[in-house]
C-alpha atoms as a PDB file:
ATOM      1  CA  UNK A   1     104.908 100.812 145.097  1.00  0.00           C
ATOM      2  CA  UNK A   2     103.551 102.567 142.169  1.00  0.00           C
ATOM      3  CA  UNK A   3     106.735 103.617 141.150  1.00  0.00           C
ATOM      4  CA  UNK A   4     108.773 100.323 141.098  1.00  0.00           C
ATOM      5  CA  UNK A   5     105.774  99.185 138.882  1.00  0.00           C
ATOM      6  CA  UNK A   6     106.664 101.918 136.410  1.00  0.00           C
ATOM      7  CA  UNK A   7     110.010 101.465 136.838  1.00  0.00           C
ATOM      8  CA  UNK A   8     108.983  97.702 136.027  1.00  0.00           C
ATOM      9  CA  UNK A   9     107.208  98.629 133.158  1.00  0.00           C
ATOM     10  CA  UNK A  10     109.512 100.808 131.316  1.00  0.00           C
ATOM     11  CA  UNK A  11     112.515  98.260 131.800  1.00  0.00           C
ATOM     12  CA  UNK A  12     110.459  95.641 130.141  1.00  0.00           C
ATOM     13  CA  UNK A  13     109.910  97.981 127.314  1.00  0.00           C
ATOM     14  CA  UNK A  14     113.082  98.829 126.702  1.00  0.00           C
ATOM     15  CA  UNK A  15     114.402  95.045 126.638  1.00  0.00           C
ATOM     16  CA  UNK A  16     111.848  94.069 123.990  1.00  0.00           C
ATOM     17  CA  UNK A  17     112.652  96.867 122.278  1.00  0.00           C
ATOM     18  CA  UNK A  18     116.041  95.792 120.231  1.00  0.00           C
ATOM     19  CA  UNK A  19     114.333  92.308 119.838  1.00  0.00           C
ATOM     20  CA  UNK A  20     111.201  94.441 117.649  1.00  0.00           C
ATOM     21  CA  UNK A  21     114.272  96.423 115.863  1.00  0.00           C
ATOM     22  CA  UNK A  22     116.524  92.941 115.169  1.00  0.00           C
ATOM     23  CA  UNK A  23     112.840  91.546 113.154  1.00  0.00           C
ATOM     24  CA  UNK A  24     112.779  94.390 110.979  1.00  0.00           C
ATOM     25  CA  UNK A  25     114.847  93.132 107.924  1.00  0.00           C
ATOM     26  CA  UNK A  26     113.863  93.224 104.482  1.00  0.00           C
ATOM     27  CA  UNK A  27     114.955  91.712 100.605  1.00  0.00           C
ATOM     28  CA  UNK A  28     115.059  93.723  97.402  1.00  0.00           C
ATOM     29  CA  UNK A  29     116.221  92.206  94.173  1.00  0.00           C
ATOM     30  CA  UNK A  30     116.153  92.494  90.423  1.00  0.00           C
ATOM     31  CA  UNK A  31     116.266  89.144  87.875  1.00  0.00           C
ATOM     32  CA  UNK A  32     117.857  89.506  85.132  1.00  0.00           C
ATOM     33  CA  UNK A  33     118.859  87.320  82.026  1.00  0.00           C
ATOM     34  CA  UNK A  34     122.734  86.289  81.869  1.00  0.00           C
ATOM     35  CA  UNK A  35     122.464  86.769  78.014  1.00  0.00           C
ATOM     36  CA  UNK A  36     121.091  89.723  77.376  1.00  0.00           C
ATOM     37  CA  UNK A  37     121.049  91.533  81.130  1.00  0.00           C
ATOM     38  CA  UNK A  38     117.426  92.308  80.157  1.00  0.00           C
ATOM     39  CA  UNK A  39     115.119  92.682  83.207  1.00  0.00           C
ATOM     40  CA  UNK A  40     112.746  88.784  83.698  1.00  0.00           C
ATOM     41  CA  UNK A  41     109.217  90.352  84.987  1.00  0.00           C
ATOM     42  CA  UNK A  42     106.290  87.932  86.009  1.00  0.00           C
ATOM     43  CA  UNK A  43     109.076  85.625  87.348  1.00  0.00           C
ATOM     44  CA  UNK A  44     108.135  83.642  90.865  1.00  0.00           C
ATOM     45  CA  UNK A  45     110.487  84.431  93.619  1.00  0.00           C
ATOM     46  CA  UNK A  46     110.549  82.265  97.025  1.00  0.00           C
ATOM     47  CA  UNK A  47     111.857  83.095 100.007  1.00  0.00           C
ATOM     48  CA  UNK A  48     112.186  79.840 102.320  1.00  0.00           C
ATOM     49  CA  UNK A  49     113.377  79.961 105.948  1.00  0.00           C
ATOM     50  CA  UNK A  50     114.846  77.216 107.811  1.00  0.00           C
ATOM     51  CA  UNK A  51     112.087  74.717 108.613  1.00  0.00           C
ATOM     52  CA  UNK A  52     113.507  74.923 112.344  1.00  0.00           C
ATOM     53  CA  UNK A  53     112.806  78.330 111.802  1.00  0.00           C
ATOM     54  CA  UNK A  54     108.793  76.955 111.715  1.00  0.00           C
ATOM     55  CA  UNK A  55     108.385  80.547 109.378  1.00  0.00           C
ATOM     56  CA  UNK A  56     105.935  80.335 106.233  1.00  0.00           C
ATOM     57  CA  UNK A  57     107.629  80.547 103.023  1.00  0.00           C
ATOM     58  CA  UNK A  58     106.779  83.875 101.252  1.00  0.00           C
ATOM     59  CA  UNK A  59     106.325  84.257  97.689  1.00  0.00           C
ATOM     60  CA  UNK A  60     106.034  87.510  95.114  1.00  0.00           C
ATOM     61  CA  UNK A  61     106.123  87.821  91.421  1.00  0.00           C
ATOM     62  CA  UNK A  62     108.573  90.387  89.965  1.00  0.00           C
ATOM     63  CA  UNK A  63     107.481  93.386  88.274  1.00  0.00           C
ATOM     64  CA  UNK A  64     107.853  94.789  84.742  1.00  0.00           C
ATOM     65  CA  UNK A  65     111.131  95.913  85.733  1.00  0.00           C
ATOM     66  CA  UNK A  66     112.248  92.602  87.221  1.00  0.00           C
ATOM     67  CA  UNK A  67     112.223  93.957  90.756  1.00  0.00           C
ATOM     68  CA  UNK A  68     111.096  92.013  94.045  1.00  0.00           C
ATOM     69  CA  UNK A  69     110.692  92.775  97.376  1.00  0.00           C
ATOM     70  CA  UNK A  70     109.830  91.367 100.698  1.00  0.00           C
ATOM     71  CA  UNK A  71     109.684  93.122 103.869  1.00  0.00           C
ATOM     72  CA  UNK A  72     109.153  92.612 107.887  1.00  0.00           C
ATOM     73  CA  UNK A  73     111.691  89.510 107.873  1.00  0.00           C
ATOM     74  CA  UNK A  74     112.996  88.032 111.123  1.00  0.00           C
ATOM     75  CA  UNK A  75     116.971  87.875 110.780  1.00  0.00           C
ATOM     76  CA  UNK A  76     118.429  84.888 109.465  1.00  0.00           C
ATOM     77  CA  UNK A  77     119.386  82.746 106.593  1.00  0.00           C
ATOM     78  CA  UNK A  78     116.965  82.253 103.840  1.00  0.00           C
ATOM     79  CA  UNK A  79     116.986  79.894 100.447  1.00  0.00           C
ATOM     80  CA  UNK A  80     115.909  82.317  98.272  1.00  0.00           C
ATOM     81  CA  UNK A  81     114.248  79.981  94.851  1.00  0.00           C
ATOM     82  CA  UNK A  82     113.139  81.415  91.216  1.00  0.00           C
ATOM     83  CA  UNK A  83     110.457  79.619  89.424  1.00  0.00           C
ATOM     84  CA  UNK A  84     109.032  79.523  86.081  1.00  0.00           C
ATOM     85  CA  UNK A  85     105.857  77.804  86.474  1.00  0.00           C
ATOM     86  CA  UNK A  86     106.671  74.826  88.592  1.00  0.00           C
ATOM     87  CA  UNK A  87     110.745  74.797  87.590  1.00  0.00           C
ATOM     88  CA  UNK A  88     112.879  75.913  90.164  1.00  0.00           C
ATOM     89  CA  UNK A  89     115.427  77.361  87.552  1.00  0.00           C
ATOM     90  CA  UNK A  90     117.839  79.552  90.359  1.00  0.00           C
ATOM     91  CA  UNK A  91     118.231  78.760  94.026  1.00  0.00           C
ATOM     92  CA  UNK A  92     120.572  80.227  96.864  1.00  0.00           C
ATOM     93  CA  UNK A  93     120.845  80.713 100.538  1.00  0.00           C
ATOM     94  CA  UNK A  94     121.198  83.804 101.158  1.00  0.00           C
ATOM     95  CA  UNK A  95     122.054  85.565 105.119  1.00  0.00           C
ATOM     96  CA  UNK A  96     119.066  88.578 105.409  1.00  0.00           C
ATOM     97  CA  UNK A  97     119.434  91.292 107.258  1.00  0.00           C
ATOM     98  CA  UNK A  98     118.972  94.770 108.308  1.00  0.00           C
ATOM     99  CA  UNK A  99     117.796  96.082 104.211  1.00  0.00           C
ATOM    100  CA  UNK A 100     119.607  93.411 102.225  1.00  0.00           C
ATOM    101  CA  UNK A 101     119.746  93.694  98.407  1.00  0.00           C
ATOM    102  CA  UNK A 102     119.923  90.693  96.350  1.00  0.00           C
ATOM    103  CA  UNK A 103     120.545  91.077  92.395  1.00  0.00           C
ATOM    104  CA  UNK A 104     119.973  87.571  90.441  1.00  0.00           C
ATOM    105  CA  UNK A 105     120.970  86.285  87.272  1.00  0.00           C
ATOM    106  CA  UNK A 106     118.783  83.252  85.680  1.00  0.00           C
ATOM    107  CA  UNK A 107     121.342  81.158  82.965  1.00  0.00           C
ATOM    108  CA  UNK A 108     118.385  80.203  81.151  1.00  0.00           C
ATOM    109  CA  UNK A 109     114.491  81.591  81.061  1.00  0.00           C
ATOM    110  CA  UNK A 110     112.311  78.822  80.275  1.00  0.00           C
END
């Protein structure tokens, strides 16, 4: 008996095991201007999941160097916004997964 309930216990392991593996997905980015290519720090960037999805948007601000990054994502497609203050000035939806990289060019900075 005690060894079908380790036997139990190790198969349920291992079946939850790709499901932890499949939510490990993360973003990385850099904003840049269209003009100039020059790196946009202290820009907002939103990530937005499907609202079936009933996930929290997550939001970061990039760094001097324009960079962004957010990590420990579940899978899936994601509208991915820029802001400058309020102003939505860039949007996509972008697929996420596995260590996706996402570079984006604002037009216009505010």
């Amino acid at each position: 008996m005690k060894k079908i309930r380790v036997a139990l216990v190790a198969l349920a392991l291992v079946s939850v095991a790709p499901r932890v593996a499949a939510q490990d997905a993360s973003l990385t980015g850099c904003v840049r201007e269209a003009s100039s290519q020059r790196a946009v720090p202290a820009m907002t960037v939103r990530l937005i999941a499907p609202a079936e999805a009933k996930r929290p948007e997550m939001v970061t601000l990039t760094n001097e160097q324009g960079q962004f990054r957010f990590s420990s994502l579940p899978p899936g497609p994601y509208a991915l916004e820029l802001l400058q203050g309020a102003q939505v000035v860039s949007r996509e939806i972008i697929d996420v997964s596995g260590q996706a990289t996402r570079d984006v060019v604002v037009r216009q900075v505010p």
